[in-house]
N, C-alpha and C. Protein backbone atom coordinates (compact mmCIF):
# COMPACT_ATOMS: atom_id res chain seq x y z
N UNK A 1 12.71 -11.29 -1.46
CA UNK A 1 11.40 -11.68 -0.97
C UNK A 1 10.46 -11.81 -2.16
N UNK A 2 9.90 -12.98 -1.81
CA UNK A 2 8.71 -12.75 -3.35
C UNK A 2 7.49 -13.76 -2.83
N UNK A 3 6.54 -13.10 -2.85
CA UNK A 3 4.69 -13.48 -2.57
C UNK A 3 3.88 -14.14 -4.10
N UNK A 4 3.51 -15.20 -3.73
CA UNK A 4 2.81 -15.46 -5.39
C UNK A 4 1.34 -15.75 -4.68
N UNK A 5 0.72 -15.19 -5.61
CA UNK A 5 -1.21 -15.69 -5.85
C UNK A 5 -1.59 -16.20 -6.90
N UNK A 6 -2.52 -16.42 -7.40
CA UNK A 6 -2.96 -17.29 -8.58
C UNK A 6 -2.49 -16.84 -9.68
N UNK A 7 -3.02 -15.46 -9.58
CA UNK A 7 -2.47 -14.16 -10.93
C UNK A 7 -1.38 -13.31 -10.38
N UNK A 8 -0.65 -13.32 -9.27
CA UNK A 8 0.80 -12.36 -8.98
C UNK A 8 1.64 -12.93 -8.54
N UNK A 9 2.97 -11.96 -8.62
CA UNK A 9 3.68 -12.32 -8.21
C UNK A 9 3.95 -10.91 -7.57
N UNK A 10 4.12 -10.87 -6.13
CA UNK A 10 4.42 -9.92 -5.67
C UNK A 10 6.26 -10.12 -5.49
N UNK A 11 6.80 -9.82 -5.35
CA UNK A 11 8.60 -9.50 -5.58
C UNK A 11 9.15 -8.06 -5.83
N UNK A 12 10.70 -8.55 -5.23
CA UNK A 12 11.67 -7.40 -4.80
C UNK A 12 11.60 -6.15 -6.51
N UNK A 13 11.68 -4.84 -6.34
CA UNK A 13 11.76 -4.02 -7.08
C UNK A 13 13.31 -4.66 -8.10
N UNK A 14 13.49 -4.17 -9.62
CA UNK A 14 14.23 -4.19 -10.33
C UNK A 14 14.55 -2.87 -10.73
N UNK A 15 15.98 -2.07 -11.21
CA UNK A 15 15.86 -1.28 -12.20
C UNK A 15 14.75 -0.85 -13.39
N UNK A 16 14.64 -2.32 -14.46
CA UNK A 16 13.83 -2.36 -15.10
C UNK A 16 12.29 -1.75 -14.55
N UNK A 17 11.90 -1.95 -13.66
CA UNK A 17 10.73 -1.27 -13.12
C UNK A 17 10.31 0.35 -13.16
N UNK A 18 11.79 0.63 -13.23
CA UNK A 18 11.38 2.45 -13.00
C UNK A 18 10.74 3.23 -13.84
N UNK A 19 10.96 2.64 -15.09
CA UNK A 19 10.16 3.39 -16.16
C UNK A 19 8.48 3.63 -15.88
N UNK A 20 7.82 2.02 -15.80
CA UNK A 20 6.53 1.90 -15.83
C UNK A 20 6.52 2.28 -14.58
N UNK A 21 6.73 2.19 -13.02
CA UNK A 21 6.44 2.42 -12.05
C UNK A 21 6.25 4.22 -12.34
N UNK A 22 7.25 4.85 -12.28
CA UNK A 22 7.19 6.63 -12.53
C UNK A 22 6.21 6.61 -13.56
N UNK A 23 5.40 6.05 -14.60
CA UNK A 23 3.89 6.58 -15.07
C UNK A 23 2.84 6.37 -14.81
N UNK A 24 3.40 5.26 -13.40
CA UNK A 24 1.60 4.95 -12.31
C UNK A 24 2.03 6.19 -11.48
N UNK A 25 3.12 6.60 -11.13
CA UNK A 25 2.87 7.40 -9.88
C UNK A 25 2.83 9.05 -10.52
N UNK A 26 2.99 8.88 -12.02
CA UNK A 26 2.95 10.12 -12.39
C UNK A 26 1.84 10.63 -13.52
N UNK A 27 0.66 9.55 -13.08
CA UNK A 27 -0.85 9.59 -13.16
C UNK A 27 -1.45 10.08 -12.67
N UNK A 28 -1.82 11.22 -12.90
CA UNK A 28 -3.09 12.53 -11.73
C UNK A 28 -4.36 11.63 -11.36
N UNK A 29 -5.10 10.55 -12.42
CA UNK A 29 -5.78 10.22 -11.99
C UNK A 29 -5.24 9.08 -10.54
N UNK A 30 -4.98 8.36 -11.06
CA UNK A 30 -4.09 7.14 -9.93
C UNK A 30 -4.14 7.81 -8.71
N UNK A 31 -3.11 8.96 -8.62
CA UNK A 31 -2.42 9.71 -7.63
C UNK A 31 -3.31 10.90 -6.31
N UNK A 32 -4.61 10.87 -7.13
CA UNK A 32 -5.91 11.91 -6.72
C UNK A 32 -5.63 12.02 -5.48
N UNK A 33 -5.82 11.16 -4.44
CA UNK A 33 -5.88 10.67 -3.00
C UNK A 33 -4.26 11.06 -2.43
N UNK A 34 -3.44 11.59 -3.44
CA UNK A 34 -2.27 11.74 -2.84
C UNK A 34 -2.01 12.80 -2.91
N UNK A 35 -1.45 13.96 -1.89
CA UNK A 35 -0.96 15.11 -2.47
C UNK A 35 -0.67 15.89 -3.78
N UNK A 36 0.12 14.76 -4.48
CA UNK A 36 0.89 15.55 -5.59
C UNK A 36 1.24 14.05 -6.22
N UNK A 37 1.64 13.95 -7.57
CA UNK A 37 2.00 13.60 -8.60
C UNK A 37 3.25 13.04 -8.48
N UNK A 38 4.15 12.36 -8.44
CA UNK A 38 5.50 11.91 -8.78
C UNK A 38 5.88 12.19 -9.92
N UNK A 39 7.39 13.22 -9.53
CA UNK A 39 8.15 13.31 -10.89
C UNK A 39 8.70 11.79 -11.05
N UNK A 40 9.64 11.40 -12.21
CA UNK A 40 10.53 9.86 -12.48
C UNK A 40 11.53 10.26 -11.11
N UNK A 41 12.10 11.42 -11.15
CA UNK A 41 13.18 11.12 -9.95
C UNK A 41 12.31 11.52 -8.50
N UNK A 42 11.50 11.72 -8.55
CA UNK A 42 10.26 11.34 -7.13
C UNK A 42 9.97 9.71 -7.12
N UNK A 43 9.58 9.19 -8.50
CA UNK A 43 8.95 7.59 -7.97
C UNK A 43 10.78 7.01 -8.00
N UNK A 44 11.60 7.09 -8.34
CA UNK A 44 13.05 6.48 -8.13
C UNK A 44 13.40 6.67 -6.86
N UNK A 45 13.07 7.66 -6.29
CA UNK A 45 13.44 7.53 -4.79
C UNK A 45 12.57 6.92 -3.84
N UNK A 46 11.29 6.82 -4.77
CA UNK A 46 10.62 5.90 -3.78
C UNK A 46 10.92 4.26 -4.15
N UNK A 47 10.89 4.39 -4.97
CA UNK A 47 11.86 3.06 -5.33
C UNK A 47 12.49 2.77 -4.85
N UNK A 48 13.44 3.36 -4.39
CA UNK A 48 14.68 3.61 -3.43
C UNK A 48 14.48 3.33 -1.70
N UNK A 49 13.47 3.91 -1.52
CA UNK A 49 12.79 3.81 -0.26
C UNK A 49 11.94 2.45 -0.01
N UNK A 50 12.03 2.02 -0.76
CA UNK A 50 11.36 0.72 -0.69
C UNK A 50 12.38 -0.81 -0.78
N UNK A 51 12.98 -0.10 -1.37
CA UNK A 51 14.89 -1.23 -1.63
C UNK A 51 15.06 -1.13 -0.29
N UNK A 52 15.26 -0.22 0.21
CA UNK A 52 16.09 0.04 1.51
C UNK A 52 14.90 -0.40 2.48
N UNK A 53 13.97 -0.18 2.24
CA UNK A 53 13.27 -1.00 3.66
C UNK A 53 12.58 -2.27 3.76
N UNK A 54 12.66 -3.05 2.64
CA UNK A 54 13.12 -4.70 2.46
C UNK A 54 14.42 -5.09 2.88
N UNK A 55 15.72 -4.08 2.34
CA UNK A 55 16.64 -4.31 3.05
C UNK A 55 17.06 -4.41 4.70
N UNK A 56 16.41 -3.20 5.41
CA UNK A 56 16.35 -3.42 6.96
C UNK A 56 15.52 -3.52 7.57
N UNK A 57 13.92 -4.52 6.73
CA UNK A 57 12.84 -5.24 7.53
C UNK A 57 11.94 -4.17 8.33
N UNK A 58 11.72 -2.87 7.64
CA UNK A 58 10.98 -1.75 8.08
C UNK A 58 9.91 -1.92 6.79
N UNK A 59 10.00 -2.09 5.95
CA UNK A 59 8.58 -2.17 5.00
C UNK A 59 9.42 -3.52 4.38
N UNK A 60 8.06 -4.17 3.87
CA UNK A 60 8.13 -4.75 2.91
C UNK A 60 6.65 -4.95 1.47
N UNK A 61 7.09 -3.52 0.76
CA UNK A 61 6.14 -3.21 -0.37
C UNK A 61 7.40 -3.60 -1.25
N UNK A 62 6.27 -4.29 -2.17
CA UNK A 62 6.76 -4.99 -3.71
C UNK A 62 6.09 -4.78 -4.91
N UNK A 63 6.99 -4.88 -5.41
CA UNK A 63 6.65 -4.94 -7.21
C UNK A 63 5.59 -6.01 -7.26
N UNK A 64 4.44 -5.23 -7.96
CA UNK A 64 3.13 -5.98 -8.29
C UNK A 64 3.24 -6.67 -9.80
N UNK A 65 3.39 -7.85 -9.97
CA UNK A 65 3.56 -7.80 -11.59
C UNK A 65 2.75 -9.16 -11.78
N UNK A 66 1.98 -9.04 -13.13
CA UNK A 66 0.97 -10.05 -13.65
C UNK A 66 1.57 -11.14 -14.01
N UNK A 67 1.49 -12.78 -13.28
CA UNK A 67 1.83 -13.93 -13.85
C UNK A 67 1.57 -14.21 -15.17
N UNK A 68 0.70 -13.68 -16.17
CA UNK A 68 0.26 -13.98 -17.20
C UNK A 68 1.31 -12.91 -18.34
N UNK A 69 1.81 -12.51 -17.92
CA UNK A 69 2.81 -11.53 -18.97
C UNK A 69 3.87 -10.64 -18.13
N UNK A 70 3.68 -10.49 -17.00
CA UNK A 70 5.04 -9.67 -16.62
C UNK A 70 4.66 -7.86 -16.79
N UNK A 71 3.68 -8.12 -17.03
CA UNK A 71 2.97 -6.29 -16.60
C UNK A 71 3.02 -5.90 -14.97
N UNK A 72 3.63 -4.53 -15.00
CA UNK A 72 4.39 -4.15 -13.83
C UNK A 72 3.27 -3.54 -13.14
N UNK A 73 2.07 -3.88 -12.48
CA UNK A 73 0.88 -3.10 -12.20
C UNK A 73 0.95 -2.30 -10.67
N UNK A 74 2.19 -2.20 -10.09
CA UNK A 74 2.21 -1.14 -9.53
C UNK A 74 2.99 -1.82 -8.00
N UNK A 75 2.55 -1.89 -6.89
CA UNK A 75 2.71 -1.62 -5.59
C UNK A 75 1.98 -2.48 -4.52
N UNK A 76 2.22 -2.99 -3.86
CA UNK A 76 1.49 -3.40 -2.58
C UNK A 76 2.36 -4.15 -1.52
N UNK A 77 2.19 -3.78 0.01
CA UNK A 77 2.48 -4.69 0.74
C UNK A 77 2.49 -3.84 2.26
N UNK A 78 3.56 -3.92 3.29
CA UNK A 78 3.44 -3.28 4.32
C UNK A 78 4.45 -2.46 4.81
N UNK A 79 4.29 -1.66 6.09
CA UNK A 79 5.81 -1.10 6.93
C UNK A 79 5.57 -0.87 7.78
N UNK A 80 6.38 -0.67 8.67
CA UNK A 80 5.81 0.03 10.18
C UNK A 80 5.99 1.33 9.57
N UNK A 81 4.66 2.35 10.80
CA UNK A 81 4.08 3.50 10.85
C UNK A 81 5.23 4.07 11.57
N UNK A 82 5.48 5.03 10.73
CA UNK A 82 6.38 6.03 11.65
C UNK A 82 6.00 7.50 12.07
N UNK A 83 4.53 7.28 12.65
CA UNK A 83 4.29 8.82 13.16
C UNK A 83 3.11 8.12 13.56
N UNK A 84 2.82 9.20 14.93
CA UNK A 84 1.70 8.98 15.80
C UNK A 84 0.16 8.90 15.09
N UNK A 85 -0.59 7.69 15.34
CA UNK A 85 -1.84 7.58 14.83
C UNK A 85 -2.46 7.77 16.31
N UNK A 86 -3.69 7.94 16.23
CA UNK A 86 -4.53 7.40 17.82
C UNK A 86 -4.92 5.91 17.71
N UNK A 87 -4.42 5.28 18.97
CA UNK A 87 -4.85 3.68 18.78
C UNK A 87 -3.41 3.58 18.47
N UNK A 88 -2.31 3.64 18.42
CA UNK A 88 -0.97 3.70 18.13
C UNK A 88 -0.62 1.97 17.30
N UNK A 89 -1.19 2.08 15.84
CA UNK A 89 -1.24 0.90 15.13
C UNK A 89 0.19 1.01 14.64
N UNK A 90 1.34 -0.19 14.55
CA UNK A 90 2.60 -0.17 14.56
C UNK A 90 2.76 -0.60 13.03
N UNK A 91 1.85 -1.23 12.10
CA UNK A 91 2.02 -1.76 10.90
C UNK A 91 0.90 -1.22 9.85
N UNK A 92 1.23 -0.78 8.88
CA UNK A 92 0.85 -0.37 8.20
C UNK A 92 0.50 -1.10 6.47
N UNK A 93 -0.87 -1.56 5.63
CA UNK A 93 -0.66 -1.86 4.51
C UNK A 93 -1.21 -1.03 4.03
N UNK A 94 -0.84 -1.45 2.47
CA UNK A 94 -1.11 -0.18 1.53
C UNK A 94 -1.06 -0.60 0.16
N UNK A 95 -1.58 0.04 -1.17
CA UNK A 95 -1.08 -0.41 -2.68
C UNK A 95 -1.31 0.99 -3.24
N UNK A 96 -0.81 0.94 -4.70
CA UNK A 96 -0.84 1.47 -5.91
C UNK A 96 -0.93 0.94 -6.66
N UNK A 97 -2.19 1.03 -7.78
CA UNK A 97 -2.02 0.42 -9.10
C UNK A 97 -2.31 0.99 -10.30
N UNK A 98 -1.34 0.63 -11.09
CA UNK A 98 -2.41 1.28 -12.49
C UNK A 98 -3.82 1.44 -13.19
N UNK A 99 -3.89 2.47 -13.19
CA UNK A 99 -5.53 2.71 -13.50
C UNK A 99 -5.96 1.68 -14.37
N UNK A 100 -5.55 1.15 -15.35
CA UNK A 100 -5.34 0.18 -16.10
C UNK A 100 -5.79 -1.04 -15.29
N UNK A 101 -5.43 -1.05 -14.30
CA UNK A 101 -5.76 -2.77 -13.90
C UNK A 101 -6.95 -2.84 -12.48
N UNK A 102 -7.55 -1.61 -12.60
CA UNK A 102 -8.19 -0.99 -11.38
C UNK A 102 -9.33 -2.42 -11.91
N UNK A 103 -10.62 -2.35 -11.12
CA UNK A 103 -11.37 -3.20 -10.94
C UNK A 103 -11.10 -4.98 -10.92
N UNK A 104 -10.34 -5.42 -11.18
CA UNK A 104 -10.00 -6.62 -11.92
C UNK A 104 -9.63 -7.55 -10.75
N UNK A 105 -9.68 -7.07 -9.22
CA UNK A 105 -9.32 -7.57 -8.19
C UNK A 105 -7.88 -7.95 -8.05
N UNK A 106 -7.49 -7.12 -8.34
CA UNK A 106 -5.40 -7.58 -7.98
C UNK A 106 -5.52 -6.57 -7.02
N UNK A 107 -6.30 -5.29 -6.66
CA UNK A 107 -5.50 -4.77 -5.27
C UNK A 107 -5.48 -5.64 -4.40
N UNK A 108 -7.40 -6.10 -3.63
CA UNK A 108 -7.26 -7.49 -2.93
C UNK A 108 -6.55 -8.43 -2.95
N UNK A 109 -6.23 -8.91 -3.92
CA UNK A 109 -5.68 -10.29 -4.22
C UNK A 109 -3.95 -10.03 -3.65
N UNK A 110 -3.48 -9.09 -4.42
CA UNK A 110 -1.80 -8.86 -3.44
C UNK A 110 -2.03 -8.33 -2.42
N UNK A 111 -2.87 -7.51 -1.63
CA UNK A 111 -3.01 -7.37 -0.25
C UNK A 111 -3.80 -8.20 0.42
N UNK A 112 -4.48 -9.41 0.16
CA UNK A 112 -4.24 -10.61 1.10
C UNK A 112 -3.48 -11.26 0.87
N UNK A 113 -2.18 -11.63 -0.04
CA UNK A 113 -0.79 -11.96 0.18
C UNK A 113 0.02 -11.22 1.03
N UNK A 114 0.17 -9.95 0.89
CA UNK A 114 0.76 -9.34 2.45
C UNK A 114 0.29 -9.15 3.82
N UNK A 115 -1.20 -9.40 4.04
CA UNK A 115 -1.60 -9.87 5.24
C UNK A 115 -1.20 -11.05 5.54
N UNK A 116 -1.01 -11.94 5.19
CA UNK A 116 -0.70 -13.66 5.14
C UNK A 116 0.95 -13.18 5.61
N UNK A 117 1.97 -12.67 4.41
CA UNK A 117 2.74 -12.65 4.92
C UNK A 117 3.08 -11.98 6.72
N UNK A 118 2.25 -10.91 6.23
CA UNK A 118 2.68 -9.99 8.05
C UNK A 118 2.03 -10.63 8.99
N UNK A 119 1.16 -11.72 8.99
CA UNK A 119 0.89 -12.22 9.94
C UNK A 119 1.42 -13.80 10.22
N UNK A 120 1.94 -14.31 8.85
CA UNK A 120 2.89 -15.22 9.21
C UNK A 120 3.98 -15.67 9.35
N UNK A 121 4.70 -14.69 8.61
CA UNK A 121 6.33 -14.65 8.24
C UNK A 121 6.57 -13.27 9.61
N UNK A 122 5.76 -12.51 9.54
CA UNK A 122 6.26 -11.42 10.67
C UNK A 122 5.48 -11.63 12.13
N UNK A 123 4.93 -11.94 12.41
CA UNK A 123 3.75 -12.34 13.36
C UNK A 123 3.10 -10.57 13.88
N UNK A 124 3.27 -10.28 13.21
CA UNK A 124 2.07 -8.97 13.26
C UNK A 124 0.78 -9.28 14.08
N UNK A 125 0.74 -8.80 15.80
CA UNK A 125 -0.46 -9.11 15.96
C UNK A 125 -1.72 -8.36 15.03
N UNK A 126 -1.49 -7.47 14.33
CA UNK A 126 -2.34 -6.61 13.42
C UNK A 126 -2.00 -5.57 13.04
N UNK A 127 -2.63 -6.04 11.50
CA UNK A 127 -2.07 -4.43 10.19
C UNK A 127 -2.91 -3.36 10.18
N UNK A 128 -3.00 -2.29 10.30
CA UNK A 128 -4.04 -1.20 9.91
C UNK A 128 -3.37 -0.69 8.17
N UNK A 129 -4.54 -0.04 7.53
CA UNK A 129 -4.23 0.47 6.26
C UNK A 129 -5.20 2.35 6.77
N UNK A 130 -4.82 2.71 6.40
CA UNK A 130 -5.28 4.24 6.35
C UNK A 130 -5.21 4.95 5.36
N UNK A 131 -6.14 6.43 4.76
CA UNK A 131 -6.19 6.49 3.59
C UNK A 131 -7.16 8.00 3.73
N UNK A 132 -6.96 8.90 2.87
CA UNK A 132 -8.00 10.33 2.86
C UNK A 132 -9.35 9.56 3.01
N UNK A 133 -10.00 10.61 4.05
CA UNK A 133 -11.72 9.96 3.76
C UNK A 133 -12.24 10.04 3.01
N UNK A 134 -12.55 10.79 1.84
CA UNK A 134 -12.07 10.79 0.76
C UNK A 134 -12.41 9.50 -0.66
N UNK A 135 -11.54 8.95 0.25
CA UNK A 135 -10.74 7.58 -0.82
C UNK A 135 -11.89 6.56 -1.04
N UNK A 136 -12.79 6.66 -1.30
CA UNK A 136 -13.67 5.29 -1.27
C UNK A 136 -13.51 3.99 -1.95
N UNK A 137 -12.67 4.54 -3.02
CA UNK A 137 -11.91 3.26 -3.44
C UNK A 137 -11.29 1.95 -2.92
N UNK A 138 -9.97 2.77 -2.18
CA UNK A 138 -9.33 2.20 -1.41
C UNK A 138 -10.10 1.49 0.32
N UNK A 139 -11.47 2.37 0.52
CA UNK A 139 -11.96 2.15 1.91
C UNK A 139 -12.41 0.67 1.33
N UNK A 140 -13.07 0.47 -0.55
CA UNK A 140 -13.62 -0.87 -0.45
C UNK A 140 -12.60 -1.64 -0.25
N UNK A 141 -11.09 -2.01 -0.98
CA UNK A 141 -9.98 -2.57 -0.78
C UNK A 141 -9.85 -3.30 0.55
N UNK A 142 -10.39 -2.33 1.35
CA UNK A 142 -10.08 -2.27 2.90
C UNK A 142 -10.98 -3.68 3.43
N UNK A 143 -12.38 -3.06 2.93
CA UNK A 143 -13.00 -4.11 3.48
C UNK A 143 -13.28 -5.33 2.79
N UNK A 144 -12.64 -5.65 1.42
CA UNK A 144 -12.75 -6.80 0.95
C UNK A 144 -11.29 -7.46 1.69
N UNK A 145 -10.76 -6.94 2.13
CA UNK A 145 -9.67 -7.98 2.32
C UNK A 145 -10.10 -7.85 3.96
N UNK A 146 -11.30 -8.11 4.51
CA UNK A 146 -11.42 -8.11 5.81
C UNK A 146 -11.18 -7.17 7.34
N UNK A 147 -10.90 -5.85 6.35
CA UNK A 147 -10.53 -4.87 7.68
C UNK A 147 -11.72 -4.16 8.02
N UNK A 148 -11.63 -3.72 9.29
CA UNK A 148 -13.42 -2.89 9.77
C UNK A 148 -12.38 -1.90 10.00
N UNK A 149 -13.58 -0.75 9.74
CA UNK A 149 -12.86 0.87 10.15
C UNK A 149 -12.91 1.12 11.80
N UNK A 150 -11.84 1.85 12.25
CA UNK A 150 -12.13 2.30 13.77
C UNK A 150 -12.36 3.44 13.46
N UNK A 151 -13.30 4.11 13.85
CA UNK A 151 -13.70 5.51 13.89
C UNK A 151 -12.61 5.88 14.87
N UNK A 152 -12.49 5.51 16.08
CA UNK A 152 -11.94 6.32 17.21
C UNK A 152 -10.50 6.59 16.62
N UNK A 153 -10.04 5.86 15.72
CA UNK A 153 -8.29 5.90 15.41
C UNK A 153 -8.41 7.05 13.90
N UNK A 154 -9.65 7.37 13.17
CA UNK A 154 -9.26 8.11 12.44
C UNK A 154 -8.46 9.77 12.88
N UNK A 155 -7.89 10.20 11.79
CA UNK A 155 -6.51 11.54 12.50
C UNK A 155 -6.80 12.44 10.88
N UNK A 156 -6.14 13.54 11.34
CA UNK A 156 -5.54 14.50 10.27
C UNK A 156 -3.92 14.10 9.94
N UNK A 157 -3.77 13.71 8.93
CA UNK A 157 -2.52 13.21 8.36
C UNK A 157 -1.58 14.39 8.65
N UNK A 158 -0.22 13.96 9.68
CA UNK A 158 0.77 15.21 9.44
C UNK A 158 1.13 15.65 8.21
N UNK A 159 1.05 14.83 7.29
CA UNK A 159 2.06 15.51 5.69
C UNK A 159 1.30 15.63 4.90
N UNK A 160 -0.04 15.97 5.22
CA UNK A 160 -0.95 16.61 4.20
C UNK A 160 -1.48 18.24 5.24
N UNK A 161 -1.08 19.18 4.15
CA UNK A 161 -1.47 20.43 4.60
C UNK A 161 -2.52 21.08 5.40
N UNK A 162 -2.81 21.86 6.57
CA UNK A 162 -3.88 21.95 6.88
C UNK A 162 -4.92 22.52 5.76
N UNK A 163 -6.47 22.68 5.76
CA UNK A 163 -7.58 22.73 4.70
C UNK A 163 -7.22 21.79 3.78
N UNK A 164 -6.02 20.72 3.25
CA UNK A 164 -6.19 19.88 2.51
C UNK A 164 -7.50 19.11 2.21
N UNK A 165 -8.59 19.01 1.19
CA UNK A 165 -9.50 17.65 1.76
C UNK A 165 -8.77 16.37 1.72
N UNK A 166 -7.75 15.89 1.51
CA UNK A 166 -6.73 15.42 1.72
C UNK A 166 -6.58 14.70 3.33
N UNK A 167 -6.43 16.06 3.76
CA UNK A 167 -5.60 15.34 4.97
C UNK A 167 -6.76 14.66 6.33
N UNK A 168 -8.02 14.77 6.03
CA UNK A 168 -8.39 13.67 6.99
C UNK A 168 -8.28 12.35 6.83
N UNK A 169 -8.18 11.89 7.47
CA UNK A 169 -7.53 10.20 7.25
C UNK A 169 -8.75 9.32 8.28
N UNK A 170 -8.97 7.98 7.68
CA UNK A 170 -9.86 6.81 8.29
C UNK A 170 -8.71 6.04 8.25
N UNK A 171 -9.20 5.58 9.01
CA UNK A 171 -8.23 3.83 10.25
C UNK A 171 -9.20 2.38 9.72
N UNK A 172 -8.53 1.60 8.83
CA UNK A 172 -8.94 0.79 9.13
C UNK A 172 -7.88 -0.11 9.52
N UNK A 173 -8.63 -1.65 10.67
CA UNK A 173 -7.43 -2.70 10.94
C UNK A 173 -7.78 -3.76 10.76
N UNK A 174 -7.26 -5.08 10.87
CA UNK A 174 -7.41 -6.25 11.11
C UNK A 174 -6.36 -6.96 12.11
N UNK A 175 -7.11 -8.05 12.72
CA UNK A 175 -6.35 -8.79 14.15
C UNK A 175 -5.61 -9.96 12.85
N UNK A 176 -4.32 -10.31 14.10
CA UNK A 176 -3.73 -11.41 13.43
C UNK A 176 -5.07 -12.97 13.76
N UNK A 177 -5.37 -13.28 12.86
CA UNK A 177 -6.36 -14.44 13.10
C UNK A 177 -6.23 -15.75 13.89
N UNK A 178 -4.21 -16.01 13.80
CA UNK A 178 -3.90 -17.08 14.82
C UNK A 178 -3.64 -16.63 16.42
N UNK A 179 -4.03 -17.78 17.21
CA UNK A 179 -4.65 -17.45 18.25
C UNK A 179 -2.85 -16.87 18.87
């Protein structure tokens, strides 16, 4: 599978990737909003987890990499949700990127290539993205690529600990736009 935008190319994970991928995910800053840190054999299995669910059409997150040189800037795309939200949203998007390429508009830019895709290649009547409340970063992400928050669907994340500030979570979604 491979997504292109002006400046990306979103596409299937490589070997070659694991190096630079395990020092975005094993960035404290990057990672803040996430529990914990990735060891190399933590981001390889997510690596792994991401092979395998391009392979059986349960996610499809890809290798983020810059048309202008082939810099591996991290992560983006979708999967179905596998645990109860309120509002029971079935698709899920999401990214990671290197702190390095933060402001520069590539989160937007590859996550409205995977809205496009999930709503045209998958017919997704609609993606939600969710995220610590927390995250204000990611909440702008949210709404530059057109999603409004549902208050009523925000939850306490099961796999973030209770007292985590972590584990409250905001809902945002968007409708598939064709009728």
């Amino acid at each position: 599978m491979r997504l292109e935008t002006e400046r990306l190319i979103l596409r299937e994970w490589r070997d070659a990737d694991r190096p630079a991928f395990a020092a975005i995910v094993g960035d404290p800053h990057v990672m803040r909003y996430y529990p914990a840190t990735r060891t190399p054999a933590e981001a390889d299995a997510w690596i792994d987890k991401m092979i395998a669910g391009l392979s059986d059409g349960s996610a499809h997150f890809l290798a983020v990499e810059r048309r202008s040189d082939g810099a591996l800037l991290g992560l983006t795309g979708t999967a179905t949700i596998r645990f109860e939200i309120p509002t029971s949203p079935k698709l899920e998007i999401g990214w990671v990127l290197s702190q390095q390429y933060w402001g520069q508009g590539y989160a937007p830019e590859g996550a409205r290539a995977s809205l496009a895709h999930a709503f045209d290649a998958l017919g997704a009547p609609e993606v939600a993205a969710f995220t610590a409340r927390i995250n204000e970063p990611s909440q702008a992400v949210m709404k530059k690529i057109g999603m409004t928050r549902d208050p009523a669907a925000d939850f306490e994340h099961p796999s973030v600990p209770q007292g985590n500030p972590l584990r409250p979570h905001v809902l945002y979604r968007i409708a598939n736009p064709a009728p």
